[in-house]
C-alpha atoms as a PDB file:
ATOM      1  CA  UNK A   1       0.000   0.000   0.000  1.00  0.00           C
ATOM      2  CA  UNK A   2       3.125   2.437   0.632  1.00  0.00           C
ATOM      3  CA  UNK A   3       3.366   2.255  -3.697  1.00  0.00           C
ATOM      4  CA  UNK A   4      -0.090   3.144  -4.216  1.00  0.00           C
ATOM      5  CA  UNK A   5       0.326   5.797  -1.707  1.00  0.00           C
ATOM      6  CA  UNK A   6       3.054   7.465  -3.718  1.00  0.00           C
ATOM      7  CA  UNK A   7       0.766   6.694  -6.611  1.00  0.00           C
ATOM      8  CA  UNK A   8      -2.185   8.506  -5.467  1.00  0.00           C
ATOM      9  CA  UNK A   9      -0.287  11.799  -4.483  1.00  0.00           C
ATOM     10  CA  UNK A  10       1.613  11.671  -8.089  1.00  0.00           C
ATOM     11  CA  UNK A  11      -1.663  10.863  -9.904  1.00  0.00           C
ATOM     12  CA  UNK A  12      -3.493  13.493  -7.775  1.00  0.00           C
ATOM     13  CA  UNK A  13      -0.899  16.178  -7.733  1.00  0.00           C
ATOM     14  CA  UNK A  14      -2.059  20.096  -8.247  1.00  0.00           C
ATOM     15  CA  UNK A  15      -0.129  23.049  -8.654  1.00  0.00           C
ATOM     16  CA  UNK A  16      -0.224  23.678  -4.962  1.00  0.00           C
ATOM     17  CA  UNK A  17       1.435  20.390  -4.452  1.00  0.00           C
ATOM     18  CA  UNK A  18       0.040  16.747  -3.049  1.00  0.00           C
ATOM     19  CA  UNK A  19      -3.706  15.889  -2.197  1.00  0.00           C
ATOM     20  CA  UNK A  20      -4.210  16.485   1.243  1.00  0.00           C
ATOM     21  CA  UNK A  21      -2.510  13.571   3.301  1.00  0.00           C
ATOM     22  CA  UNK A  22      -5.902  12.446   5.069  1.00  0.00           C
ATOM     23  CA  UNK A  23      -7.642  12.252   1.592  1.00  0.00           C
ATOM     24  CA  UNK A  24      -4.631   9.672   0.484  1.00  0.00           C
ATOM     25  CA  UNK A  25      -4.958   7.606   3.590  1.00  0.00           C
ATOM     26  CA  UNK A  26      -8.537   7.397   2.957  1.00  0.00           C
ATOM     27  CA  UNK A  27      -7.992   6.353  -1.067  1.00  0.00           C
ATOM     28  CA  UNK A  28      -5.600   3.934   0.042  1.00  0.00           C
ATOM     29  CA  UNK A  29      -8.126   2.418   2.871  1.00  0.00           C
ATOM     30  CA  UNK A  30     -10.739   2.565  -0.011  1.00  0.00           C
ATOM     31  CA  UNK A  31      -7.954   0.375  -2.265  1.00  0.00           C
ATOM     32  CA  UNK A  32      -7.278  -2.534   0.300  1.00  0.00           C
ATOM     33  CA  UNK A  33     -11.596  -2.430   1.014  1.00  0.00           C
ATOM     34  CA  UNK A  34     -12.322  -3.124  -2.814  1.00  0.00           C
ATOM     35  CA  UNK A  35      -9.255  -5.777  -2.974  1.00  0.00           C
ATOM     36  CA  UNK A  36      -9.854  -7.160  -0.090  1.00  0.00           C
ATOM     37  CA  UNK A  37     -13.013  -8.459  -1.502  1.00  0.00           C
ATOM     38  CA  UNK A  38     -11.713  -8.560  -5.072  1.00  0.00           C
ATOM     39  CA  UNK A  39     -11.055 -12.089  -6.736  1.00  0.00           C
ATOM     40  CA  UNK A  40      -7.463 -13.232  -6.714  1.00  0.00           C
ATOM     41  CA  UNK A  41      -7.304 -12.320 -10.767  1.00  0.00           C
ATOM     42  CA  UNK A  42      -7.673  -8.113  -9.660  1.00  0.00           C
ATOM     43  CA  UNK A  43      -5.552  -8.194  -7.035  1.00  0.00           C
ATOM     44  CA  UNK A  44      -2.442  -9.892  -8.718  1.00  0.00           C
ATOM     45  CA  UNK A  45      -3.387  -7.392 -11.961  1.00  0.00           C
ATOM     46  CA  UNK A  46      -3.294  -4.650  -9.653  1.00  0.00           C
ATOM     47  CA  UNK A  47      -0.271  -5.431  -7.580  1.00  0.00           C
ATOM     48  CA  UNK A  48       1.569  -6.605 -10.947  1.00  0.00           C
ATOM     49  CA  UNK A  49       0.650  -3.209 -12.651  1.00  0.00           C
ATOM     50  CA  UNK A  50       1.757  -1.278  -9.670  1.00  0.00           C
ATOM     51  CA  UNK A  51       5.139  -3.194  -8.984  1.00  0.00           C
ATOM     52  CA  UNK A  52       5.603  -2.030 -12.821  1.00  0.00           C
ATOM     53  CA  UNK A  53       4.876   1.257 -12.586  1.00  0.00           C
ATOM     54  CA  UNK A  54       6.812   1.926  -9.192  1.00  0.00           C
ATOM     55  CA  UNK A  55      10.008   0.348 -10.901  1.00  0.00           C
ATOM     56  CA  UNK A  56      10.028   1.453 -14.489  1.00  0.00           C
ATOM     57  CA  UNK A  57       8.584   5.069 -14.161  1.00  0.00           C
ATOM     58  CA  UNK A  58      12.015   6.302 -12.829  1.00  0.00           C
ATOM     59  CA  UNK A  59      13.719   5.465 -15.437  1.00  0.00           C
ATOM     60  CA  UNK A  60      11.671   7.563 -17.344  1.00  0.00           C
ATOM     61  CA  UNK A  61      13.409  10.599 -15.599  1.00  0.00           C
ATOM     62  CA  UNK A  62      17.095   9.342 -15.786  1.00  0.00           C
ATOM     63  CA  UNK A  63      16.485   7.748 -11.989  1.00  0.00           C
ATOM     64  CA  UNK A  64      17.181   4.334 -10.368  1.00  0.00           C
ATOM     65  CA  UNK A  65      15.430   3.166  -7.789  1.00  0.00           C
ATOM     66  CA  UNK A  66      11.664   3.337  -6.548  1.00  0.00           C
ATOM     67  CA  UNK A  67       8.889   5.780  -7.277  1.00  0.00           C
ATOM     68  CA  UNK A  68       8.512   6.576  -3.657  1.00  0.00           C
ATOM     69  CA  UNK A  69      12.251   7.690  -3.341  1.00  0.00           C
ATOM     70  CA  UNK A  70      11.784  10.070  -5.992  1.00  0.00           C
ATOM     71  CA  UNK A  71      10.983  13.849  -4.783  1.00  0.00           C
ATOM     72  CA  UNK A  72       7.203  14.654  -5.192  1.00  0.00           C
ATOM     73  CA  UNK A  73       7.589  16.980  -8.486  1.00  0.00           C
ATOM     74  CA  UNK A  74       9.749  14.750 -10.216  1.00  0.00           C
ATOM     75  CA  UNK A  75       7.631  11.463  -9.318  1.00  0.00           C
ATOM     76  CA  UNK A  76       4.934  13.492 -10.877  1.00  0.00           C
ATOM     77  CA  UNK A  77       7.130  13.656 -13.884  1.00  0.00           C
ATOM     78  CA  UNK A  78       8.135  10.517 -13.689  1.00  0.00           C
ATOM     79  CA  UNK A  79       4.768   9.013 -13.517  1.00  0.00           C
ATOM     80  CA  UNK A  80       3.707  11.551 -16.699  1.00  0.00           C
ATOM     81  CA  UNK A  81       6.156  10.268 -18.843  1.00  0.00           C
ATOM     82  CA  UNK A  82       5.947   6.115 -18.242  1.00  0.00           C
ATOM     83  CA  UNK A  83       2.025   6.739 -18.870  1.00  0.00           C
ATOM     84  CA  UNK A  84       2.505   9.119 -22.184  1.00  0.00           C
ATOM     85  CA  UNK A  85       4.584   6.379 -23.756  1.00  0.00           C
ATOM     86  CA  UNK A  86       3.985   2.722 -24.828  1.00  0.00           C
ATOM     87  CA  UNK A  87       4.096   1.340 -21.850  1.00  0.00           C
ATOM     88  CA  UNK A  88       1.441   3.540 -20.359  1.00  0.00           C
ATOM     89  CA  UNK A  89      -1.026   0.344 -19.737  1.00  0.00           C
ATOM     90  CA  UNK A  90      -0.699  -0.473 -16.507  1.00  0.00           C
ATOM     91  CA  UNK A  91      -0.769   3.474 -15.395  1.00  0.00           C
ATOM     92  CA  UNK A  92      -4.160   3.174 -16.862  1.00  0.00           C
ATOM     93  CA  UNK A  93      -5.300   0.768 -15.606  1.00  0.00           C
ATOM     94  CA  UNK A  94      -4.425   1.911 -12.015  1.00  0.00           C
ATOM     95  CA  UNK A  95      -5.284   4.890 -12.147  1.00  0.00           C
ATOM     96  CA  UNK A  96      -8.977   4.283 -13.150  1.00  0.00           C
ATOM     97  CA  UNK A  97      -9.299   2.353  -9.640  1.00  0.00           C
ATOM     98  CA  UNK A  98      -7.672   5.287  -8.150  1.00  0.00           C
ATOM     99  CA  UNK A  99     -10.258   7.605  -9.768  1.00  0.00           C
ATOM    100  CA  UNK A 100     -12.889   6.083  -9.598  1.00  0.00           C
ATOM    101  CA  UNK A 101     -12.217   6.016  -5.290  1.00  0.00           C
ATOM    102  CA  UNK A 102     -10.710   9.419  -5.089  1.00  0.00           C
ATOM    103  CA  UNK A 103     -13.245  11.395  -6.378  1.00  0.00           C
ATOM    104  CA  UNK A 104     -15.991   9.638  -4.157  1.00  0.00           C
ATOM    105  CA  UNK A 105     -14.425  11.496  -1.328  1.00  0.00           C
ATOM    106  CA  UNK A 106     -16.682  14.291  -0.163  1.00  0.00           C
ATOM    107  CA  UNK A 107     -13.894  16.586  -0.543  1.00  0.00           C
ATOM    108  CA  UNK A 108     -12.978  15.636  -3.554  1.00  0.00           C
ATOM    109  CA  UNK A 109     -16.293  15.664  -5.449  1.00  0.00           C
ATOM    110  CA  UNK A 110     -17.157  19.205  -3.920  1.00  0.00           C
ATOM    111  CA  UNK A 111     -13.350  20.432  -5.674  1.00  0.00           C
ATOM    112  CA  UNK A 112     -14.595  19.304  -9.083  1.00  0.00           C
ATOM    113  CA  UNK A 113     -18.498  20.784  -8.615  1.00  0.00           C
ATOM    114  CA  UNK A 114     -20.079  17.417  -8.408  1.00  0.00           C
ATOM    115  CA  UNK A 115     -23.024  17.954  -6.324  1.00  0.00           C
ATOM    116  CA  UNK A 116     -24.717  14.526  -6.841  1.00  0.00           C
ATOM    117  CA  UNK A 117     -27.319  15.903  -8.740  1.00  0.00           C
ATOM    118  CA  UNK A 118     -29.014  13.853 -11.649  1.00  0.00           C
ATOM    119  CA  UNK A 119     -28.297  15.974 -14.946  1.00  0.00           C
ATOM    120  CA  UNK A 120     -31.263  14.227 -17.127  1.00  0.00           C
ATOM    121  CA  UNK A 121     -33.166  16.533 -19.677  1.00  0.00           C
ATOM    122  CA  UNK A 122     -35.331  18.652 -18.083  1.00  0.00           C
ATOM    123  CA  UNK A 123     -39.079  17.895 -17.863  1.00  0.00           C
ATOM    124  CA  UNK A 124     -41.249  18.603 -20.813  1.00  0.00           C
ATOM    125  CA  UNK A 125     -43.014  21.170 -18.503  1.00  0.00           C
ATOM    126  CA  UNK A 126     -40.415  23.224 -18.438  1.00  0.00           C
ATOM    127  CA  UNK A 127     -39.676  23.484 -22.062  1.00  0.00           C
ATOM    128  CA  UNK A 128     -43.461  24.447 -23.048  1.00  0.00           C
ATOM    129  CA  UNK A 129     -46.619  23.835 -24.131  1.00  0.00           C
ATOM    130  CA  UNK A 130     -44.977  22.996 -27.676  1.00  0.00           C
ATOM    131  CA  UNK A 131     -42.602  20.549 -26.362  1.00  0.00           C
ATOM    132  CA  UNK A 132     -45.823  18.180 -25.862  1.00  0.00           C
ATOM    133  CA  UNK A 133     -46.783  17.867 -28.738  1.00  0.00           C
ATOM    134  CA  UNK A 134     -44.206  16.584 -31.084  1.00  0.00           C
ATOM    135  CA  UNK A 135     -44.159  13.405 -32.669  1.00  0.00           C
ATOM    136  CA  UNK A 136     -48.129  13.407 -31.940  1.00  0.00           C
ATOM    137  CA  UNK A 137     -50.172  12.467 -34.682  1.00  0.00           C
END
């Protein structure tokens, strides 16, 4: 879990820096919940496509070693450049877990204006009396 913490904060990075450290522990928590009861197929895929990432994104930034032991801005760099080339798979396929968790954090949604309202076409009321009575015949 200390890769997919060093994951989230790259994947999640702003201009002002990391997600807040509470939101990552919670994403993280959220990651071992959903694996936890995953089959034994998503949890090898996601621990293989991590161990990938964490070791080969580095590289991509003239480093050895581990994501984690890179500095936060070039990690963020680092993790940019693996996924804009061809072997950008398994950061996708990561970090559509990690999204998909991370933005159901209260915080998180409110940031990006979700405000879990529906945003279906609007009832035929409120476009008019004309709106009725199309396709009528």
């Amino acid at each position: 879990m200390a890769r997919l913490r060093s994951l989230t904060e790259a994947i999640f990075a702003t201009a002002a820096g990391p997600p807040p450290a509470a939101r990552v522990d919670w994403v993280v928590a959220e990651v071992e919940d959903v694996l936890a009861h995953a089959g034994a197929q998503m949890r090898w895929t996601m621990a293989a496509a991590t161990l990938v990432i964490v070791w080969i994104a580095p590289l991509f930034v003239g480093r050895l070693g581990s994501l984690a032991s890179l500095p936060f801005r070039e990690r963020v760099r680092a993790l940019a450049a693996l996924e804009a080339s061809a072997l950008g798979g398994p950061v996708l396929a990561v970090k559509a877990l990690l999204c998909i968790l991370y933005y159901e954090h209260p915080d998180a949604a409110a940031e990006v204006g979700f405000d879990a309202e529906c945003l279906g076409l609007p009832s035929p009321a409120a476009l008019g009396p004309a709106a009725g009575a199309e396709g009528v015949a």
